[in-house]
Protein backbone atom coordinates (compact mmCIF):
# COMPACT_ATOMS: atom_id res chain seq x y z
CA UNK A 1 13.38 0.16 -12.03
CA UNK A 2 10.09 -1.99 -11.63
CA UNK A 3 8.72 -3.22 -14.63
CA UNK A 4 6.02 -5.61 -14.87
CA UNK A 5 7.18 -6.77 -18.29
CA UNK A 6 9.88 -9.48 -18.80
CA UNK A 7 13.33 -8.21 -20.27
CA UNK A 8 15.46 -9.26 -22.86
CA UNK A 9 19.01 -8.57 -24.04
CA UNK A 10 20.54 -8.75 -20.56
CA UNK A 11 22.39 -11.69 -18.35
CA UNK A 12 20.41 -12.27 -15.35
CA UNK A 13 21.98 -11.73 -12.02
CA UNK A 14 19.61 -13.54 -9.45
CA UNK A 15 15.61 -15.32 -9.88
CA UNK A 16 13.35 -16.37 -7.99
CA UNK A 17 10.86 -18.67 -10.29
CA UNK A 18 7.52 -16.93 -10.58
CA UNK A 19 7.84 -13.85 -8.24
CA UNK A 20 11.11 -11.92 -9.05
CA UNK A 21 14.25 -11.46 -11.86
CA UNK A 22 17.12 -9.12 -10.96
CA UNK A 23 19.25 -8.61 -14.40
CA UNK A 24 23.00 -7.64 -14.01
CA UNK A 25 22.63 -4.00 -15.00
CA UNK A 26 20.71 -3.58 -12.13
CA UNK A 27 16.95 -3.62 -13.63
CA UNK A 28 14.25 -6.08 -11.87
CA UNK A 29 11.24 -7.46 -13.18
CA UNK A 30 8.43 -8.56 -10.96
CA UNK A 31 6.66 -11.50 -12.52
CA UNK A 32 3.65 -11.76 -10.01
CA UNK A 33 2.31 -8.71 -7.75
CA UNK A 34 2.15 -5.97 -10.37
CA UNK A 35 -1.29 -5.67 -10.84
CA UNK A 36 -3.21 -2.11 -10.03
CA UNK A 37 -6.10 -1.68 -8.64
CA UNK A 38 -7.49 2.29 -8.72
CA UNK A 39 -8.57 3.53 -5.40
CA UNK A 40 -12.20 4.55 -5.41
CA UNK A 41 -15.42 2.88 -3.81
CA UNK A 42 -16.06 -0.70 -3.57
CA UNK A 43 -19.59 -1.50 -4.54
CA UNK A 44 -19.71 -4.79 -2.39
CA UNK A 45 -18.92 -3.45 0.79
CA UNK A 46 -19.56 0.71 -0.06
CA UNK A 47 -15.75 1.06 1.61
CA UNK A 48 -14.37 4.16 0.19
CA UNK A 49 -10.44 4.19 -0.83
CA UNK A 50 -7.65 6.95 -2.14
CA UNK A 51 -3.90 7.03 -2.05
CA UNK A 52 -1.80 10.13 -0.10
CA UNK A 53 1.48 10.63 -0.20
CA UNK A 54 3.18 10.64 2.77
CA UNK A 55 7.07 11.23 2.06
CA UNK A 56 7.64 12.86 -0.86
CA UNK A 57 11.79 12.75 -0.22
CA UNK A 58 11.61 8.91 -0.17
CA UNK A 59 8.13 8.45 -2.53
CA UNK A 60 6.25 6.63 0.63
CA UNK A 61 2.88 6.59 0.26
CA UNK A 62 -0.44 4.79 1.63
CA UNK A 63 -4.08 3.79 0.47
CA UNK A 64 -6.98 4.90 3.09
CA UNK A 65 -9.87 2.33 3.00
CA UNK A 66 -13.15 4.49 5.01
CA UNK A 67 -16.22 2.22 6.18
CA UNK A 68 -19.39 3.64 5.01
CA UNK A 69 -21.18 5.81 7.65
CA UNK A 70 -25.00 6.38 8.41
CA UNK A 71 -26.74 9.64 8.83
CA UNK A 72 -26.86 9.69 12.28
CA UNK A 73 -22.93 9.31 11.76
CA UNK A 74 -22.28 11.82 9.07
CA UNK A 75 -24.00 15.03 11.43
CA UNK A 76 -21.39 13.81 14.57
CA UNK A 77 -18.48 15.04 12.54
CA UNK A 78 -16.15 14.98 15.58
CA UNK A 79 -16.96 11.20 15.86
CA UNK A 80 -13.32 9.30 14.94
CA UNK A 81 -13.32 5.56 14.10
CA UNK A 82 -10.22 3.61 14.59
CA UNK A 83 -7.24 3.63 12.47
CA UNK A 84 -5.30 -0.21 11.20
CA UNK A 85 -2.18 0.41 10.32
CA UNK A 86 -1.65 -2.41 7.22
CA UNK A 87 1.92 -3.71 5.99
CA UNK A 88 1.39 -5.68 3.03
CA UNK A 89 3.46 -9.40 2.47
CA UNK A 90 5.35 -10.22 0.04
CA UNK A 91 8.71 -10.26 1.75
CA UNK A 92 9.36 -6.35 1.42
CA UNK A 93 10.15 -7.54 -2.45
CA UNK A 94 6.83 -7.89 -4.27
CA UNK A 95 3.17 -6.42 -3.90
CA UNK A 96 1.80 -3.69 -3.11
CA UNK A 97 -1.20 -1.99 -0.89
CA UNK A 98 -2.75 -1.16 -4.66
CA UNK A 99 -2.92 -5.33 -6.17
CA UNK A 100 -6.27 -6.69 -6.28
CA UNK A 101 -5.32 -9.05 -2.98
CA UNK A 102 -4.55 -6.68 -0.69
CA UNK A 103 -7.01 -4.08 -2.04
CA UNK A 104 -9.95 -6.94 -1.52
CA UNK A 105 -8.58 -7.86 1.69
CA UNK A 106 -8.24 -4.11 3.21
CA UNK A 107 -11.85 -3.64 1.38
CA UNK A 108 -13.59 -6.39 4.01
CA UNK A 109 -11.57 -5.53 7.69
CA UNK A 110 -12.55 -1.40 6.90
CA UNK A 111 -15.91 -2.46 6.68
CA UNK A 112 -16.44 -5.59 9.30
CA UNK A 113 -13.87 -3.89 11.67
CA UNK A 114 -15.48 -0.37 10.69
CA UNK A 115 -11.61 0.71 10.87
CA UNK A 116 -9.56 3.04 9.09
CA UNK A 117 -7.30 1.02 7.49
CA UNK A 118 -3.93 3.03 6.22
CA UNK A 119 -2.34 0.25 3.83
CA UNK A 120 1.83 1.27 3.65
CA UNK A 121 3.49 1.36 0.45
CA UNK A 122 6.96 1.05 1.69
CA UNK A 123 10.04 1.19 -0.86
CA UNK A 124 10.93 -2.59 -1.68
CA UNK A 125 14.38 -4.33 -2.26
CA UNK A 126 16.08 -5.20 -3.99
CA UNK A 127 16.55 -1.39 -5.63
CA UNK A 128 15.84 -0.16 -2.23
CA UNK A 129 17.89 -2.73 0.47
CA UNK A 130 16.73 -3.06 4.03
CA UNK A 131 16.40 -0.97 6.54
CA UNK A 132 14.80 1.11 3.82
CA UNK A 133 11.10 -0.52 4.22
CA UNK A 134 11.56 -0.40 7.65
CA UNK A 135 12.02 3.38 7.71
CA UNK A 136 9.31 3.86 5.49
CA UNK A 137 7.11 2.19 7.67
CA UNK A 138 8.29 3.87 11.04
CA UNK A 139 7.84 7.02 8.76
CA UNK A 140 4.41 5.96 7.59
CA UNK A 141 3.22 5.29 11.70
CA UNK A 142 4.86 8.58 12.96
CA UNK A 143 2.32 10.42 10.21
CA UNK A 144 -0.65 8.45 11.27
CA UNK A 145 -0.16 9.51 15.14
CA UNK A 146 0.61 13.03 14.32
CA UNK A 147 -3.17 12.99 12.12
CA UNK A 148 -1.33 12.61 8.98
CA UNK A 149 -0.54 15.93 7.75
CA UNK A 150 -4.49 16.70 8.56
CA UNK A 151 -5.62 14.24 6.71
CA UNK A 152 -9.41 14.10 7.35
CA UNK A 153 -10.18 10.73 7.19
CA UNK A 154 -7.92 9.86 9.98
């Protein structure tokens, strides 16, 4: 379970000062990295942004950041940009490719890069133990090079 709120009423297992409590039942809080930021269009750098899913047996999913495009761009339909491929920090145990951070960050490269940035939002530990990020992220590049399920941004 990933609540952003602190607990009470249970002995705590394992902490981390400021970034993570795992409680003995099993429940963790996250004390930093749980902001949300919705997907939609940044008005500083006009970089569009939505969330697929790409696993729904395992809940993987991603956030597409799209560079604005001129006219002459919009008619060549066929025209592809690059794709970035993002993996977020926070030490596959806090953050995510929606918090403010790496939202902002993703925001700037799509648009200076003029990229298609695919930010992976990979199960984290400790309620999901390694390899299971690592999957999730082979899984998440194995959809982008097969066009993501036809995704038509990519």
């Amino acid at each position: 379970m990933d609540s952003g709120d602190i607990s009470s009423g249970s002995d705590v297992a394992v902490e981390f000062p400021n970034f993570i409590r795992v409680y003995k039942d099993g429940h963790v809080d996250r004390l930093t990295g749980t902001e949300i930021v919705p997907a939609g269009v940044d008005p500083s750098t006009g970089v569009s942004s939505k969330d697929v899913l790409i696993d729904p047996g395992t809940g993987v999913s991603a956030r597409l950041f799209l560079p604005p495009t001129d006219e002459k761009e919009k008619e060549d339909e066929k025209k592809k940009l690059p794709v970035l491929v993002y993996f977020h920090g926070g030490g596959f145990i806090i953050e995510t490719p929606f918090s403010p951070l790496y939202h902002a960050y993703l925001n700037s490269v799509a648009a200076r890069a003029q990229v298609v940035a695919v930010s992976v939002h990979y199960r984290r530990a400790p309620e999901h133990p390694l390899p299971a990020a690592y999957d999730d992220s082979w899984t998440a590049l194995r959809w982008v090079v097969v066009g993501g399920a036809g995704e038509p941004w990519l």
